[in-house]
Protein backbone atom coordinates (compact mmCIF):
# COMPACT_ATOMS: atom_id res chain seq x y z
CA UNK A 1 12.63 30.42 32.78
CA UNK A 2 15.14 27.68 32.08
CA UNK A 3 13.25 25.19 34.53
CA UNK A 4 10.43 26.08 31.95
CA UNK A 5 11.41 25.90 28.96
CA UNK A 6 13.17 22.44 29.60
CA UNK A 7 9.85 20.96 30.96
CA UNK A 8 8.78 22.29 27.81
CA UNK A 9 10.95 20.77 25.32
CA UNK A 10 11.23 17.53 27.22
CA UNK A 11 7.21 17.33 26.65
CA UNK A 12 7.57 17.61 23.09
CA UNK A 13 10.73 15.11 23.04
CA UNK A 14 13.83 16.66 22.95
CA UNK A 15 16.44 14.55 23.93
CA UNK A 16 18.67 15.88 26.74
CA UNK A 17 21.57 17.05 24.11
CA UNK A 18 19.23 18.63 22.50
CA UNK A 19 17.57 20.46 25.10
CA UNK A 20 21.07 21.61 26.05
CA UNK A 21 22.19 22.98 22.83
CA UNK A 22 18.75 24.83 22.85
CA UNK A 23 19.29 26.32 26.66
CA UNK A 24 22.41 27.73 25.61
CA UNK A 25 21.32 28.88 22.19
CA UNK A 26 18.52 30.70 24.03
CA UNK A 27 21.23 32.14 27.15
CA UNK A 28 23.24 33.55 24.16
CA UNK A 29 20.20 35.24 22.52
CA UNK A 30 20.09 33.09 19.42
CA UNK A 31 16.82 33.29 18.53
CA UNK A 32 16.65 32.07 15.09
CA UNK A 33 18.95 29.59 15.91
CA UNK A 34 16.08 28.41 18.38
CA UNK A 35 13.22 28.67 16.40
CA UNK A 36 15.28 26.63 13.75
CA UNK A 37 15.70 24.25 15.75
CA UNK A 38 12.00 24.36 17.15
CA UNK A 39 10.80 23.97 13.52
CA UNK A 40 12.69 21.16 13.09
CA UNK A 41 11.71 19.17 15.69
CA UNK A 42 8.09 20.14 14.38
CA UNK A 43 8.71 18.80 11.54
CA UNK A 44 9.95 15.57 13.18
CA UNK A 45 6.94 15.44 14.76
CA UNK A 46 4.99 15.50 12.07
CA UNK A 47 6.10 12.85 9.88
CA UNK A 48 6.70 10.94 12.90
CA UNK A 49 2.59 11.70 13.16
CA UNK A 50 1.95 11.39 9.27
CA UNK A 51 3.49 7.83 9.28
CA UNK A 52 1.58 6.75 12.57
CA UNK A 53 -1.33 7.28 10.65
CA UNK A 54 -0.91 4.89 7.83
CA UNK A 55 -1.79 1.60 9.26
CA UNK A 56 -4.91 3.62 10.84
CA UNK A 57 -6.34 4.52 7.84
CA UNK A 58 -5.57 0.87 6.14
CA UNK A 59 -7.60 -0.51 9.01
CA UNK A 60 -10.50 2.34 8.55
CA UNK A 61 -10.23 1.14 4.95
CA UNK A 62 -10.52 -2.94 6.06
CA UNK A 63 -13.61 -2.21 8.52
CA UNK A 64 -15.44 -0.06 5.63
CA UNK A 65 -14.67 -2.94 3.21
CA UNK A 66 -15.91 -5.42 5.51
CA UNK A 67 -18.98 -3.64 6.72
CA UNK A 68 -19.81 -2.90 2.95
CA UNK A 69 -19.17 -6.32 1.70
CA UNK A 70 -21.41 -7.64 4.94
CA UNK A 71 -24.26 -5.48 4.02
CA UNK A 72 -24.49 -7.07 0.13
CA UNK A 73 -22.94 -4.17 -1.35
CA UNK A 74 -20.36 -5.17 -3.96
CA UNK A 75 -16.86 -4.46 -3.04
CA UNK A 76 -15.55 -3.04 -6.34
């Protein structure tokens, strides 16, 4: 199980302390300590995601602009 779970949390980015302090949480039965610290590294994850997206949707934003602008439409 621990072979598992540590292929597991190193695929979602855990560093190795981290994945340590959550093997021994889970040997000790700590569950909500685990799914604490699950949700946090969601959470991470997520604003790590949210602020990956900015500079997409500027560029979405430049290419519509562009394309509009090409096409005669005015860009207001």
């Amino acid at each position: 199980m621990a072979q598992n779970t540590r292929e597991m949390l190193a695929a979602t980015g855990f560093s190795a302390a981290q994945t340590e302090r959550y093997l021994l949480l889970e040997q000790r039965g700590e569950v909500d300590a685990c799914v604490r610290m699950l949700r946090c590294h969601r959470s991470e994850l997520v604003d790590a995601l949210h602020e990956a997206q900015r500079p997409i949707d500027v560029l979405d934003w430049a290419i519509y602009d562009l394309e509009r602008a090409t096409k005669g439409q005015p860009a207001c």
